[in-house]
Protein backbone atom coordinates (compact mmCIF):
# COMPACT_ATOMS: atom_id res chain seq x y z
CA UNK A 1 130.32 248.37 83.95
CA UNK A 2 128.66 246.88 81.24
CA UNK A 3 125.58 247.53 78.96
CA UNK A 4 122.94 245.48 77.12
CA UNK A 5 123.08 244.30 73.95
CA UNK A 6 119.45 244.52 71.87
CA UNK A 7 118.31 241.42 72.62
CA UNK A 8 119.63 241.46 76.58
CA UNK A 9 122.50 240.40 76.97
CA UNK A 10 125.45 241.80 78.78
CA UNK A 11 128.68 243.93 76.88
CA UNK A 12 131.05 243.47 79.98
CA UNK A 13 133.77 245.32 77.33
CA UNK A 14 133.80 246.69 73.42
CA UNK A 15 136.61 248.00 72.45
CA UNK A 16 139.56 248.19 69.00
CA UNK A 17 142.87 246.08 70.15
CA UNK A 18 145.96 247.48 68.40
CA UNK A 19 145.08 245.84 65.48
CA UNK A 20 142.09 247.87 64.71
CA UNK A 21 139.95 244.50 65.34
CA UNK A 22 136.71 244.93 67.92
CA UNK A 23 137.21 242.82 71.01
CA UNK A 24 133.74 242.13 72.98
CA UNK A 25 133.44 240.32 76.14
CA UNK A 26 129.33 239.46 75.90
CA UNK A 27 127.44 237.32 78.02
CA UNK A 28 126.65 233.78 76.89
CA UNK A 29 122.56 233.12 76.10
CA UNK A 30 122.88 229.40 77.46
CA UNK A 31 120.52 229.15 80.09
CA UNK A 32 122.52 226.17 81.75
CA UNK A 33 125.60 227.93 83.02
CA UNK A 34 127.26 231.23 83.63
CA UNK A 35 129.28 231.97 80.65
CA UNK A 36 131.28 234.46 78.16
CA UNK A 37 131.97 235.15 74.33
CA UNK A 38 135.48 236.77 73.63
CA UNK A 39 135.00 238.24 70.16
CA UNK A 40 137.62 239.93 67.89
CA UNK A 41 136.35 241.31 64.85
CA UNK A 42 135.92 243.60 61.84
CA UNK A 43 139.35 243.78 60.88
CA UNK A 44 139.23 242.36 57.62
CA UNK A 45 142.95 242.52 57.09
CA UNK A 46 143.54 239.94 59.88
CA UNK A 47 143.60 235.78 59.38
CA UNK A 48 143.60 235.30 62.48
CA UNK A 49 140.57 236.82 64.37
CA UNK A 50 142.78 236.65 68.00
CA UNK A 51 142.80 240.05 70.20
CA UNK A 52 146.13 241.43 69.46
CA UNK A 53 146.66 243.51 73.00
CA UNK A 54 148.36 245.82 74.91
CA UNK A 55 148.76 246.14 78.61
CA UNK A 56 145.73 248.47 78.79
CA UNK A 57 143.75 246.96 76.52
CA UNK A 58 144.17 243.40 78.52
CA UNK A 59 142.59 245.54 81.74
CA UNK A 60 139.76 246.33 79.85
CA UNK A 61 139.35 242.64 78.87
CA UNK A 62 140.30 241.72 82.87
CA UNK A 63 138.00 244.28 84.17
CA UNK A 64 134.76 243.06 82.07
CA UNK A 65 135.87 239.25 82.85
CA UNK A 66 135.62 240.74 86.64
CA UNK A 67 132.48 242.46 86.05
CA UNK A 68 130.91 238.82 84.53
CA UNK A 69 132.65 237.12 87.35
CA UNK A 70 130.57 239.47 90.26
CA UNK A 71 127.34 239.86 87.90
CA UNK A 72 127.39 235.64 87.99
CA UNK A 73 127.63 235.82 91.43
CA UNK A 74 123.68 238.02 91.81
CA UNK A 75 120.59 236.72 91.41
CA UNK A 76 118.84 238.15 88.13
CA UNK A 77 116.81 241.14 89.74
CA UNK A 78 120.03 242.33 91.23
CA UNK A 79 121.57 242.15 87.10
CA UNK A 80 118.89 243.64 85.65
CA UNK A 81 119.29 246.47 88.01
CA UNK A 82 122.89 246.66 88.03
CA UNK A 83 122.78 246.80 83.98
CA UNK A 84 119.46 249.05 83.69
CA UNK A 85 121.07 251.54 85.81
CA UNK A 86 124.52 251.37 84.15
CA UNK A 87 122.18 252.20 80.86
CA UNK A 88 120.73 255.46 82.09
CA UNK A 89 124.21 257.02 82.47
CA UNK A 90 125.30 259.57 79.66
């Protein structure tokens, strides 16, 4: 499930791909539609700042696109919830 971000936003995934690079699926602060950033970075070794990953690594990134995908779907008291509750887990 995903977390917040400090200024309230949602991590759907954060992970290393095989590459050592981060990958983050984060939710989009545009107000006007329901959207995601794919990031892949901190590797500084790489040109190319593409997710370089393996068959478990892709179902993390499928598994937060899902978790955007049903969070899109509720209305926002249901995502804070969802996200507040997620962040009181150890």
């Amino acid at each position: 499930m995903a977390t917040l971000t400090p200024r309230g936003f949602a991590d759907f995934c954060d992970f290393r791909d095989s590459y050592g690079s981060r990958v983050i699926v984060r939710q989009s602060s545009n107000a006007e539609i329901d959207a995601v950033w794919i990031f892949a970075k901190d590797n500084p070794d790489m040109k190319n700042p593409a997710p370089h990953l393996t068959v478990e690594q892709a179902t993390i990134v499928r598994d937060g696109l899902d978790d955007f995908i049903r969070m899109a779907a509720m209305d926002v008291g249901e995502v804070i919830d969802a996200l507040s509750a997620n962040q009181e887990k150890p």
